[in-house]
Protein backbone atom coordinates (compact mmCIF):
# COMPACT_ATOMS: atom_id res chain seq x y z
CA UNK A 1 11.46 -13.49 -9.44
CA UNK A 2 12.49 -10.18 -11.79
CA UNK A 3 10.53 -8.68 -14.17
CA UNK A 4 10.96 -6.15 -16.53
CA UNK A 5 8.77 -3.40 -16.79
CA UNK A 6 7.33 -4.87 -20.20
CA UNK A 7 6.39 -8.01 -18.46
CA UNK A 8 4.57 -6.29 -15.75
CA UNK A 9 2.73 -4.40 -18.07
CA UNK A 10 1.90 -7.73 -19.65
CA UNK A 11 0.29 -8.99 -16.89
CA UNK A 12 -1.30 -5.75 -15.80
CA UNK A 13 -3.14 -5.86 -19.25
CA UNK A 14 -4.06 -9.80 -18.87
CA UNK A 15 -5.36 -9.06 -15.24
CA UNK A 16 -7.19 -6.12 -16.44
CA UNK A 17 -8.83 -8.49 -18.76
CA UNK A 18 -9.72 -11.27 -16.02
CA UNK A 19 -5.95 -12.83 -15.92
CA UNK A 20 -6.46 -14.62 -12.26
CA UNK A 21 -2.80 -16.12 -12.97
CA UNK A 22 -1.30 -12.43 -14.00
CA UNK A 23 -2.78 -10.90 -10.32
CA UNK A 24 -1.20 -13.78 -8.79
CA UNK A 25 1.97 -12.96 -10.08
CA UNK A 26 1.84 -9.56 -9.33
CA UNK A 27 0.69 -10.18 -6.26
CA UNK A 28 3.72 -12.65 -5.72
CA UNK A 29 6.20 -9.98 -7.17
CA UNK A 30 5.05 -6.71 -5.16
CA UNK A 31 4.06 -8.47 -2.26
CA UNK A 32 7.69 -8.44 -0.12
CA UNK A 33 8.23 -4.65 -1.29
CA UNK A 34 4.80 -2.81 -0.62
CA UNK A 35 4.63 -5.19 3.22
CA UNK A 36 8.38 -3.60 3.96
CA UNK A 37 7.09 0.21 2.50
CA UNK A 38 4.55 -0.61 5.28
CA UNK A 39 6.20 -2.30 8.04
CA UNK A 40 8.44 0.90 8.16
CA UNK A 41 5.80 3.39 8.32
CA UNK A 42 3.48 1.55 11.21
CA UNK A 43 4.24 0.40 15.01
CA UNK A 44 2.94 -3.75 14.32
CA UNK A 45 4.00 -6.52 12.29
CA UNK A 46 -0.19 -7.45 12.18
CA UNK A 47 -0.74 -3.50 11.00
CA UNK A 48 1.49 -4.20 8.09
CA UNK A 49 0.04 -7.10 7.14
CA UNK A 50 -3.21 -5.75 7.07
CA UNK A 51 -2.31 -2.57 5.41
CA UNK A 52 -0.33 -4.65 2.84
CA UNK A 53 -3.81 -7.12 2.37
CA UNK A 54 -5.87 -3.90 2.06
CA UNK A 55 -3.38 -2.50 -0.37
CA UNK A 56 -3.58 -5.48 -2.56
CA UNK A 57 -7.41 -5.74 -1.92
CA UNK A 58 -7.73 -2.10 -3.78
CA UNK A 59 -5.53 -3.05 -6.81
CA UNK A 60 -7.56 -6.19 -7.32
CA UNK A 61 -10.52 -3.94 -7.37
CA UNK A 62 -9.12 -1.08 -8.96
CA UNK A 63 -7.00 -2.13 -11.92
CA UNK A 64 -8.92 -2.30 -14.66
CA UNK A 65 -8.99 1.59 -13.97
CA UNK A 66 -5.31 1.85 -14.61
CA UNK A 67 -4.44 3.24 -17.51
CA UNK A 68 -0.48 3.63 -18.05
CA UNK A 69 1.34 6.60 -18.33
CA UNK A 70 5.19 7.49 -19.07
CA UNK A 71 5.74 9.28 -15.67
CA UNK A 72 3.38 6.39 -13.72
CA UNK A 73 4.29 3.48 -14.16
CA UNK A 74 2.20 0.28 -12.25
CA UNK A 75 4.57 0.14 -9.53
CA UNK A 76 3.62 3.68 -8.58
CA UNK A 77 0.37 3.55 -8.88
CA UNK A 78 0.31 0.41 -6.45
CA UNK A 79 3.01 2.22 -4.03
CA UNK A 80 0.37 5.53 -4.22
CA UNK A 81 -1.98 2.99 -3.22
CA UNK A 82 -0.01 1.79 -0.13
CA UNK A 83 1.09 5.55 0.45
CA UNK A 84 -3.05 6.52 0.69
CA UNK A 85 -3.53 3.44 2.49
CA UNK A 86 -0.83 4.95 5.03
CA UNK A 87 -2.81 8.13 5.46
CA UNK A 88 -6.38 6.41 5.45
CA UNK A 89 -4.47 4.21 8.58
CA UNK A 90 -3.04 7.07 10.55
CA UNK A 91 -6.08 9.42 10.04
CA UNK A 92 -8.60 6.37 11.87
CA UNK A 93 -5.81 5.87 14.36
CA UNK A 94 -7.04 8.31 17.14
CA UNK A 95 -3.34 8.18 19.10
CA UNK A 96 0.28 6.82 17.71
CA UNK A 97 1.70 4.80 20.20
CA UNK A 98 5.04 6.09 20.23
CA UNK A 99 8.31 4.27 20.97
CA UNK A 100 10.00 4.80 23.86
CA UNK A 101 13.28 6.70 23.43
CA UNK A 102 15.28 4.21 26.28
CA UNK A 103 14.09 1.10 24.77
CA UNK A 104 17.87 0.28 23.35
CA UNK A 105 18.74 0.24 27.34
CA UNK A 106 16.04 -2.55 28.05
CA UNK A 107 18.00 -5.19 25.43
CA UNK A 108 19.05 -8.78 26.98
CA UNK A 109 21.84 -9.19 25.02
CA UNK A 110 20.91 -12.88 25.14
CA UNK A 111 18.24 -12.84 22.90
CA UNK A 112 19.21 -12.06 19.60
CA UNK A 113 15.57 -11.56 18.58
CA UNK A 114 14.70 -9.08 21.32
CA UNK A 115 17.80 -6.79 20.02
CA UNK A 116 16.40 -7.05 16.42
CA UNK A 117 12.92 -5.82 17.58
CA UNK A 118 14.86 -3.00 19.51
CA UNK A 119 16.63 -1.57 16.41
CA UNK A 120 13.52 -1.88 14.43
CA UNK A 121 12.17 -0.15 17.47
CA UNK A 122 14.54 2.80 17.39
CA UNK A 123 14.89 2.92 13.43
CA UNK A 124 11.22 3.06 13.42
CA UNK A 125 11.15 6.29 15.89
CA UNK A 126 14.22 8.07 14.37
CA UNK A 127 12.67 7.35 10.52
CA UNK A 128 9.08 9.20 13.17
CA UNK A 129 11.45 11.93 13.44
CA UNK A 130 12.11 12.47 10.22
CA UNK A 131 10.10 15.07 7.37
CA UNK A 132 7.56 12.34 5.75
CA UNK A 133 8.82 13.09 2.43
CA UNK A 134 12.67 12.65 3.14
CA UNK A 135 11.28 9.20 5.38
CA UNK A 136 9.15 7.82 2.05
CA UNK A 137 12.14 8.88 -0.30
CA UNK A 138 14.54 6.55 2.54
CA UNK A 139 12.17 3.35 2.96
CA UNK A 140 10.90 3.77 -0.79
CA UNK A 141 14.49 3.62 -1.74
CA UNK A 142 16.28 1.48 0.95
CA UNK A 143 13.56 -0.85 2.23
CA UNK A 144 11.30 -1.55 -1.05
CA UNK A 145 14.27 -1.43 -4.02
CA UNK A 146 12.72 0.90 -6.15
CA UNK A 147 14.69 2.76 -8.03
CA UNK A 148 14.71 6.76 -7.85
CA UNK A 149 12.45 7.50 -11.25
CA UNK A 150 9.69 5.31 -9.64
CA UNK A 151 10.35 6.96 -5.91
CA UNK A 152 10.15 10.16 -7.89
CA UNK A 153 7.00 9.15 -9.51
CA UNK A 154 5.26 7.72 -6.47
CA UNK A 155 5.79 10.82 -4.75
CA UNK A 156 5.11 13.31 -7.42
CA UNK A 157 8.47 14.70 -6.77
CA UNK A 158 11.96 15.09 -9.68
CA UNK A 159 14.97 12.52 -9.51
CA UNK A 160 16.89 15.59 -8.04
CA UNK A 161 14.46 16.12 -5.49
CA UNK A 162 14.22 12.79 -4.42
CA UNK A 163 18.06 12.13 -4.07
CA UNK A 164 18.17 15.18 -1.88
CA UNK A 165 15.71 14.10 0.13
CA UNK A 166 17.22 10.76 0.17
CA UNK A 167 20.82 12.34 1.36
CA UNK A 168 19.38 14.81 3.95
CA UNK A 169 17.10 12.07 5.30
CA UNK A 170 19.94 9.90 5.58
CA UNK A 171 21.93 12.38 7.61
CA UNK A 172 19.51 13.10 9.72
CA UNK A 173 18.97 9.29 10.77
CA UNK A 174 22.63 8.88 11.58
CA UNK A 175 23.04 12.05 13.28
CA UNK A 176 19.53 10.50 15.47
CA UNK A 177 20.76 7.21 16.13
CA UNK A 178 24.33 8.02 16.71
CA UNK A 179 22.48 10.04 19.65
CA UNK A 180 21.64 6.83 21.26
């Protein structure tokens, strides 16, 4: 499902004014995005998912405070949600497991789905190693499709900024994981 930003604004308004339908569908819509903004920033497949239920929790009980503006757009203002929700997360956590550097040297090549949890493994710790704001711009951008104006709004940064956090983030990953 694609929508334009006209027809999310649509249903923001008819959710705003009790729409159980409209938060459905933007629900269904923002769902896959904001749970892959998470499942990049946290160690657990049940941490996203709870991150992504909180997330959706606080827009059901937030929106009829959002008000629209040129430079925010409702997709930002649900990605700031997830981005606080982030921070909220990580300040509660008391210690951040980390990832073991060797893990890529404990893969059975056998089992195909063991290898996939071992690059998300070491993408996950090289993305740890990266400045937040060049890792946001990177999963914002790569893992949740949204486009550069609404990375740039979400993070309160300019297109130009963003894009050069996007390109030095992305050098830094390969020059990390070409480390092995």
């Amino acid at each position: 499902m694609n929508l334009t930003e006209k027809e999310i604004d649509e249903l923001v308004v008819e959710a705003q004014n009790g729409g159980k339908n409209a938060v459905g569908e933007l629900y269904d819509f923002f769902l896959e995005p904001i749970y892959r903004f998470l499942f990049f920033r946290v160690s657990t497949t049940a941490e996203a998912e709870d991150l992504t239920e909180e997330v959706f929790l606080k827009m059901i009980k937030n929106i009829s405070k959002y008000k629209k503006r040129e430079k925010m757009p409702f997709s930002a203002w649900l990605f700031r949600i997830a981005k606080n929700a982030l921070i909220d997360f990580y300040r509660k956590k008391v210690e951040i497991d980390e990832i073991p550097e060797n893990l890529a040297d404990q893969k059975s090549a056998a089992d195909e789905k063991t290898e996939t949890k071992i690059n998300h493994a070491r993408l996950l710790t090289a993305m740890k190693k990266l400045p937040k704001s060049q890792s946001e711009a990177i999963i914002l951008r790569f893992f949740s499709d949204r486009k550069n104006a609404e990375i740039a709004a979400i993070l309160g940064k300019s297109e130009t900024a963003v894009r050069i956090l996007q390109s030095r983030g992305l050098k830094k990953l390969k020059e990390i994981l070409g480390k092995k």
